[in-house]
PDB file of N, CA and C in Angstrom:
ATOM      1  N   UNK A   1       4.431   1.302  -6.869  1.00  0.00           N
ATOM      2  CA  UNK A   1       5.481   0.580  -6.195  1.00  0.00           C
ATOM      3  C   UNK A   1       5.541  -0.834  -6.768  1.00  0.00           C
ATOM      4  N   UNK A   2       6.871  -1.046  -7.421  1.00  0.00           N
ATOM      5  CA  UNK A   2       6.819  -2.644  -7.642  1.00  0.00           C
ATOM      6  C   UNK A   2       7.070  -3.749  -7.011  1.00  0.00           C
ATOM      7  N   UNK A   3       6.528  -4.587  -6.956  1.00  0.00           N
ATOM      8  CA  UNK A   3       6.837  -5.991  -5.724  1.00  0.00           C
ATOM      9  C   UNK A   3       8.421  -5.797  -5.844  1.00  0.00           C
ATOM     10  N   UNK A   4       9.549  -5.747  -6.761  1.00  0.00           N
ATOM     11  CA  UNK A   4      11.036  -5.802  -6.306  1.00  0.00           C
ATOM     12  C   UNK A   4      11.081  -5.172  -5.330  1.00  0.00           C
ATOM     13  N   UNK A   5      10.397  -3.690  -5.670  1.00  0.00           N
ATOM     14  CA  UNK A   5      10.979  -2.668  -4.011  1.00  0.00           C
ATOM     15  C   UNK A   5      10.135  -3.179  -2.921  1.00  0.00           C
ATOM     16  N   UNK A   6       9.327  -3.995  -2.780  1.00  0.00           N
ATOM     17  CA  UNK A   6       8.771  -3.876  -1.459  1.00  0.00           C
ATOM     18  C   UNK A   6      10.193  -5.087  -1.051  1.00  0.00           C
ATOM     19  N   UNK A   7      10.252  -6.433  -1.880  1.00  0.00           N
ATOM     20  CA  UNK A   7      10.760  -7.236  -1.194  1.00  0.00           C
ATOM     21  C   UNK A   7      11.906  -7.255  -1.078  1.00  0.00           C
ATOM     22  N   UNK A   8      12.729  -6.065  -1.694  1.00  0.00           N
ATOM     23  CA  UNK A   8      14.007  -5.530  -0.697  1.00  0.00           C
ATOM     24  C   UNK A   8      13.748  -4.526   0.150  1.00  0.00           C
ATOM     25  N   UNK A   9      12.926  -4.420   0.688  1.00  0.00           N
ATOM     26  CA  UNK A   9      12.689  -3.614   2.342  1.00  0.00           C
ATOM     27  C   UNK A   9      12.327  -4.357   3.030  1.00  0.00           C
ATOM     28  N   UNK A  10      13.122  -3.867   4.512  1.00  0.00           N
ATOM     29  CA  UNK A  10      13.357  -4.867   5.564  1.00  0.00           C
ATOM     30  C   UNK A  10      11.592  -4.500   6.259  1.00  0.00           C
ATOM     31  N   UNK A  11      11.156  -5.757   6.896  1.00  0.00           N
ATOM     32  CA  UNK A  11       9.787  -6.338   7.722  1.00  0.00           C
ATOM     33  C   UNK A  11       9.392  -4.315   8.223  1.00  0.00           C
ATOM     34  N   UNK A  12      10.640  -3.910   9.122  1.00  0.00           N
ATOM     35  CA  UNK A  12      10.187  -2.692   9.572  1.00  0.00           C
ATOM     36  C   UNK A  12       9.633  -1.605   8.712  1.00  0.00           C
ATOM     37  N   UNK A  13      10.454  -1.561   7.413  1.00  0.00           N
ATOM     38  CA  UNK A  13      10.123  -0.596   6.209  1.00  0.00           C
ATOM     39  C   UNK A  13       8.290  -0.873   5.455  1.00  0.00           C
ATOM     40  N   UNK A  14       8.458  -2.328   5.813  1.00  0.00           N
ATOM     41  CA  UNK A  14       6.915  -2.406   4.722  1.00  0.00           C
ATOM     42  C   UNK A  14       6.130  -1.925   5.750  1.00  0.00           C
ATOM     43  N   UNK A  15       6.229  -2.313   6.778  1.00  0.00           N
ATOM     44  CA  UNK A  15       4.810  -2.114   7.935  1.00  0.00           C
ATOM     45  C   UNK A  15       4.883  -0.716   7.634  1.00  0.00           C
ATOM     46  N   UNK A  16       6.039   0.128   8.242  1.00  0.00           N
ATOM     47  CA  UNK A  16       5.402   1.514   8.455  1.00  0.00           C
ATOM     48  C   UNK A  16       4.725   1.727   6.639  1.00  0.00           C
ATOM     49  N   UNK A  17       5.876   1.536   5.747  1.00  0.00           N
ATOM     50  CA  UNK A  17       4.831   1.890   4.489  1.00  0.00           C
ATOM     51  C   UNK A  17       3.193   1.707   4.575  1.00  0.00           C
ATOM     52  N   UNK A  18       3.131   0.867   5.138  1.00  0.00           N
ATOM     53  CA  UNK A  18       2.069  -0.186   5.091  1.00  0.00           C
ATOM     54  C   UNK A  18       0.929   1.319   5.909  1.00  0.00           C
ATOM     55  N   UNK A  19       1.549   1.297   7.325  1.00  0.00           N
ATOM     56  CA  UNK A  19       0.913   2.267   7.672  1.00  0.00           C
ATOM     57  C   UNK A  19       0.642   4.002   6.969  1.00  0.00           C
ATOM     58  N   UNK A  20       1.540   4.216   6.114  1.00  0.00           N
ATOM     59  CA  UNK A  20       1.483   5.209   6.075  1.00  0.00           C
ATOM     60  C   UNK A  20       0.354   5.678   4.664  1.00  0.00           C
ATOM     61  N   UNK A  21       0.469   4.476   3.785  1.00  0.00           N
ATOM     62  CA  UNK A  21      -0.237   4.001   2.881  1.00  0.00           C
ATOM     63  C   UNK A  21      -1.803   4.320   3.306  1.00  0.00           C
ATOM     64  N   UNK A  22      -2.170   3.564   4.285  1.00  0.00           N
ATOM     65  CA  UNK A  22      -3.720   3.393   5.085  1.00  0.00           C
ATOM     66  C   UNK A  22      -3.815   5.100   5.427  1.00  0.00           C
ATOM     67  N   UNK A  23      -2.888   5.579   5.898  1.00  0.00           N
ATOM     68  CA  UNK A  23      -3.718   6.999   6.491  1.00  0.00           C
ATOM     69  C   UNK A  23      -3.712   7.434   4.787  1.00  0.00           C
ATOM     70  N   UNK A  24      -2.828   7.891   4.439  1.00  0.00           N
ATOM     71  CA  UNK A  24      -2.664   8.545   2.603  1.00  0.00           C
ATOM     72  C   UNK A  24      -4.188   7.834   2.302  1.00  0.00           C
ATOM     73  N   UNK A  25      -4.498   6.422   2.395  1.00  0.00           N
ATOM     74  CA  UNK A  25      -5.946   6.222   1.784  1.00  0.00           C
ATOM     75  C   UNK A  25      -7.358   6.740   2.587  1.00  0.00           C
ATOM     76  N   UNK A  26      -6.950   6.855   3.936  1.00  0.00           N
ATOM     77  CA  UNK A  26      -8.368   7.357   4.233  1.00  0.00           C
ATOM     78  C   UNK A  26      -8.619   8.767   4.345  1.00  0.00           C
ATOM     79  N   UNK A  27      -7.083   9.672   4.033  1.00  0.00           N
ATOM     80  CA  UNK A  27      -7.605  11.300   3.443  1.00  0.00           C
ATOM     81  C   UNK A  27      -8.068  11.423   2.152  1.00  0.00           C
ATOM     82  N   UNK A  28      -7.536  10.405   1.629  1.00  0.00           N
ATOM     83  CA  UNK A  28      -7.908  10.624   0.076  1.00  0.00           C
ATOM     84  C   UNK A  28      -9.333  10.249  -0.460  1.00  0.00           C
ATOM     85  N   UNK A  29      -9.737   9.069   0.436  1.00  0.00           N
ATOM     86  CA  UNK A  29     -11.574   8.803   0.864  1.00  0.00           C
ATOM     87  C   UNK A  29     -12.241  10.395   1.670  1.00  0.00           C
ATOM     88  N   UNK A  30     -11.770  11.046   2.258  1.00  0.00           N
ATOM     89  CA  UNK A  30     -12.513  12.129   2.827  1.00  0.00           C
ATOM     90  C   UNK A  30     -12.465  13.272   1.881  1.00  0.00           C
ATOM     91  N   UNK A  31     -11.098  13.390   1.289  1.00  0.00           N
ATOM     92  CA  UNK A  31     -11.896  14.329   0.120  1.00  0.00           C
ATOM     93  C   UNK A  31     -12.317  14.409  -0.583  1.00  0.00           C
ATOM     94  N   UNK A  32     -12.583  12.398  -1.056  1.00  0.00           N
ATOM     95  CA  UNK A  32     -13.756  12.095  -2.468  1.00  0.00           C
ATOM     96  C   UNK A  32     -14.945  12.477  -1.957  1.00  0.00           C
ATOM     97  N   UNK A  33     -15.014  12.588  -0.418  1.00  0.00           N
ATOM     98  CA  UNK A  33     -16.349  12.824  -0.269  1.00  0.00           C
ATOM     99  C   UNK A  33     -17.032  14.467   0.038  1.00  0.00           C
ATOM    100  N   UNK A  34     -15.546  15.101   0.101  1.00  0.00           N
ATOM    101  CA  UNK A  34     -16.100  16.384   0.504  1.00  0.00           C
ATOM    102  C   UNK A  34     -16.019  17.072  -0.936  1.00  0.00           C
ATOM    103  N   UNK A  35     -15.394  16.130  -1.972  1.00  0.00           N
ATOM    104  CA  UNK A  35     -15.579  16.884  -3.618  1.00  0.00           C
ATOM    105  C   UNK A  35     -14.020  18.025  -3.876  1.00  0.00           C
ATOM    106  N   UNK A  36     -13.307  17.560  -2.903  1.00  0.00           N
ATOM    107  CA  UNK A  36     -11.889  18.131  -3.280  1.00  0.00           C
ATOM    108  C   UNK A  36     -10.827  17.146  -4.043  1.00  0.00           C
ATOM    109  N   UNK A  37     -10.903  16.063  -4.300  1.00  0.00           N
ATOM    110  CA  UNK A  37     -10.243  15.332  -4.575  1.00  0.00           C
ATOM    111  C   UNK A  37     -10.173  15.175  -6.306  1.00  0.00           C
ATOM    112  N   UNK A  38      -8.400  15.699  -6.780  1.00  0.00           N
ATOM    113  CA  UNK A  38      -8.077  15.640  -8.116  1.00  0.00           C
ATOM    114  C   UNK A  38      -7.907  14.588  -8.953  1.00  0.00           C
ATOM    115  N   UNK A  39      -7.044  14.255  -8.317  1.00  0.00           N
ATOM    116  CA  UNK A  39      -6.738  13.117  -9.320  1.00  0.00           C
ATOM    117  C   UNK A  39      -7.176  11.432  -8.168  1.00  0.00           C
ATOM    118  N   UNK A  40      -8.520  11.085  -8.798  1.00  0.00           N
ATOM    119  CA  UNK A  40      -9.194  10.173  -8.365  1.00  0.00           C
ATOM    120  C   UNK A  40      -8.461   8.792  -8.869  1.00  0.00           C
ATOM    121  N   UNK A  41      -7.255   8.405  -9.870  1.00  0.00           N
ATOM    122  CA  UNK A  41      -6.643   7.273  -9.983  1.00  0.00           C
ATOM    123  C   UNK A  41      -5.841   6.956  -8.438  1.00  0.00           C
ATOM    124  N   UNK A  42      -5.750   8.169  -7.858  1.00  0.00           N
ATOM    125  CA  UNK A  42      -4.662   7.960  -6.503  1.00  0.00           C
ATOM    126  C   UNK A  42      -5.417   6.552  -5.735  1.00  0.00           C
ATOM    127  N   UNK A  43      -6.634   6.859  -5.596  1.00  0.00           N
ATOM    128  CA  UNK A  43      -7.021   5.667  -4.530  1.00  0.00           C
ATOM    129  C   UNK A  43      -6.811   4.617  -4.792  1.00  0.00           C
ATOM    130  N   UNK A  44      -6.793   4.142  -6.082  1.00  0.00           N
ATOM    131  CA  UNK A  44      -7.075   2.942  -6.631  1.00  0.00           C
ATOM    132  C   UNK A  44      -5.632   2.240  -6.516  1.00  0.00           C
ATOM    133  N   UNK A  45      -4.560   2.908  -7.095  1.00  0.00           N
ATOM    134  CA  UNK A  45      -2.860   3.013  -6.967  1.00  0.00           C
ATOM    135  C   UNK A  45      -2.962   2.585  -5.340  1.00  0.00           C
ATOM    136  N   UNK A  46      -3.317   3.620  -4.157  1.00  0.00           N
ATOM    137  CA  UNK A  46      -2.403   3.125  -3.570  1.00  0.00           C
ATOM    138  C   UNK A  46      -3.406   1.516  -2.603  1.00  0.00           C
ATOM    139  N   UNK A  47      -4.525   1.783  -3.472  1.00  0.00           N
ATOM    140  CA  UNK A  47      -5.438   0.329  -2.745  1.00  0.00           C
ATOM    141  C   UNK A  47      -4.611  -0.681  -3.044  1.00  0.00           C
ATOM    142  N   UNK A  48      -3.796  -0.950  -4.486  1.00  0.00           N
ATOM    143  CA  UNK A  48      -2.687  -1.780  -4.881  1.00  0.00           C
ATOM    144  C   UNK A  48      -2.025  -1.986  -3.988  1.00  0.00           C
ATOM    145  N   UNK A  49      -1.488  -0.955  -3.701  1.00  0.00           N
ATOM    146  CA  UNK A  49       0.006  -0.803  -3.476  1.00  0.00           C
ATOM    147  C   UNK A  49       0.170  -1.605  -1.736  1.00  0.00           C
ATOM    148  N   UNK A  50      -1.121  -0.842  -1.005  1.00  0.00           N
ATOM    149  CA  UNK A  50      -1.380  -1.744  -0.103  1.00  0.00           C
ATOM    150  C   UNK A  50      -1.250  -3.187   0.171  1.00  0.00           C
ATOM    151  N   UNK A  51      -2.109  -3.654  -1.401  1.00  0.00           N
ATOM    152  CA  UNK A  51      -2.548  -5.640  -1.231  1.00  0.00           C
ATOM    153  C   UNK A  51      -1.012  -5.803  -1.879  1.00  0.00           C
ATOM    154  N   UNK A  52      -0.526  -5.255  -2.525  1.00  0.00           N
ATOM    155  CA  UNK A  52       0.936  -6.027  -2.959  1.00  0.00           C
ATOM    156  C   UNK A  52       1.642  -6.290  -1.549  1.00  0.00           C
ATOM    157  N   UNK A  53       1.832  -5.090  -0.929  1.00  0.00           N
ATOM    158  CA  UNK A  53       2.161  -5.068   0.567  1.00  0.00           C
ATOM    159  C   UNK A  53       1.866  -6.529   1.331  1.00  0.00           C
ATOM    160  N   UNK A  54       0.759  -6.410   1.997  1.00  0.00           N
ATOM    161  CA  UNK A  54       0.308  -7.490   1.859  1.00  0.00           C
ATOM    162  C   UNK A  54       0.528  -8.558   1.885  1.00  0.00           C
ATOM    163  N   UNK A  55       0.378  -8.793   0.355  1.00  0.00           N
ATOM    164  CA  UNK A  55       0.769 -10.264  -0.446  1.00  0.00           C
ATOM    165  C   UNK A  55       1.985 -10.727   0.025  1.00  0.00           C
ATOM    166  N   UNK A  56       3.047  -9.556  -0.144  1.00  0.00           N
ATOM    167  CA  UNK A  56       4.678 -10.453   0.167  1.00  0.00           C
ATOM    168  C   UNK A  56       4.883 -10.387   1.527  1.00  0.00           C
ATOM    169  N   UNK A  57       4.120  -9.984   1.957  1.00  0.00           N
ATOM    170  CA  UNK A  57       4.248 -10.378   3.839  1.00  0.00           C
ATOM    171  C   UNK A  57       3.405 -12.017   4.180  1.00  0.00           C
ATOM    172  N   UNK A  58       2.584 -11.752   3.421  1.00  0.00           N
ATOM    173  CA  UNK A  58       2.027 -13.286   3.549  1.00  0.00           C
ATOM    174  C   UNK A  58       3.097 -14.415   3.034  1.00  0.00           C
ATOM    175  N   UNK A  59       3.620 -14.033   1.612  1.00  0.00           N
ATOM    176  CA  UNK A  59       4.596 -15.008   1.206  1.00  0.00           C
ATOM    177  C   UNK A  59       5.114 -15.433   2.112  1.00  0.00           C
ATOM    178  N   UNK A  60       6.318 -13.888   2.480  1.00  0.00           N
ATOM    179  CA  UNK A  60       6.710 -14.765   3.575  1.00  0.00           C
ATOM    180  C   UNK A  60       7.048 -15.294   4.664  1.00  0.00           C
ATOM    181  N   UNK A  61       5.716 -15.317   5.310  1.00  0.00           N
ATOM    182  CA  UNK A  61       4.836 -15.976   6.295  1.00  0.00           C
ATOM    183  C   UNK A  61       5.109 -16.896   6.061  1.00  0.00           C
ATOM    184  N   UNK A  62       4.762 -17.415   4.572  1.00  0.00           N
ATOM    185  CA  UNK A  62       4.078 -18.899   4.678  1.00  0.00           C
ATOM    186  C   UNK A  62       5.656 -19.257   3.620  1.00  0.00           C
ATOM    187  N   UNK A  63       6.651 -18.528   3.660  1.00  0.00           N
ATOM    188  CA  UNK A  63       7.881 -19.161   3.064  1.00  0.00           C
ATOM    189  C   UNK A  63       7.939 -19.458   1.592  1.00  0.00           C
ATOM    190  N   UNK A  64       7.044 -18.673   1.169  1.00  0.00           N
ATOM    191  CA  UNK A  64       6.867 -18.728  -0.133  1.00  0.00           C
ATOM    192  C   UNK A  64       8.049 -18.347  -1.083  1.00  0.00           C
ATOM    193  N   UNK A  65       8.667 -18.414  -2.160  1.00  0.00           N
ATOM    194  CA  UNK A  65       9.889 -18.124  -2.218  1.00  0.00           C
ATOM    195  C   UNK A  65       9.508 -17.448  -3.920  1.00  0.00           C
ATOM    196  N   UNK A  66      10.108 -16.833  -4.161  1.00  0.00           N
ATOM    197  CA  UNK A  66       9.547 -15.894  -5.943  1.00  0.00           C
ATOM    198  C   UNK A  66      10.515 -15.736  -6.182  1.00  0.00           C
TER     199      UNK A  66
END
């Protein structure tokens, strides 16, 4: 996901992403651990994808302007 698309989605769109992101990461932690899990770049992608999240909610919080 690139910072353009997050910061044309409206406050409601990132959160739920936001949420939906966190569950997608903690199945994808339970099947690294039960040894089902394929393609192991996924976690890392959406650990990103999360802090980008994140980041432009903090921007702008704090009115940061990009």
């Amino acid at each position: 996901m690139k910072p353009d698309e997050i910061r044309r989605m409206s406050p409601e769109e990132r959160l739920r992403r936001l949420n939906e992101l966190r569950l997608e990461l903690i199945k994808l932690r339970l099947q690294s651990k039960v040894g089902t899990l394929t393609n192991t770049s996924r976690i890392r992608n959406i650990r990103r994808d999360i802090a980008r999240i994140l980041t432009i909610m903090r921007e702008e919080e704090l009115g940061i302007k990009r």
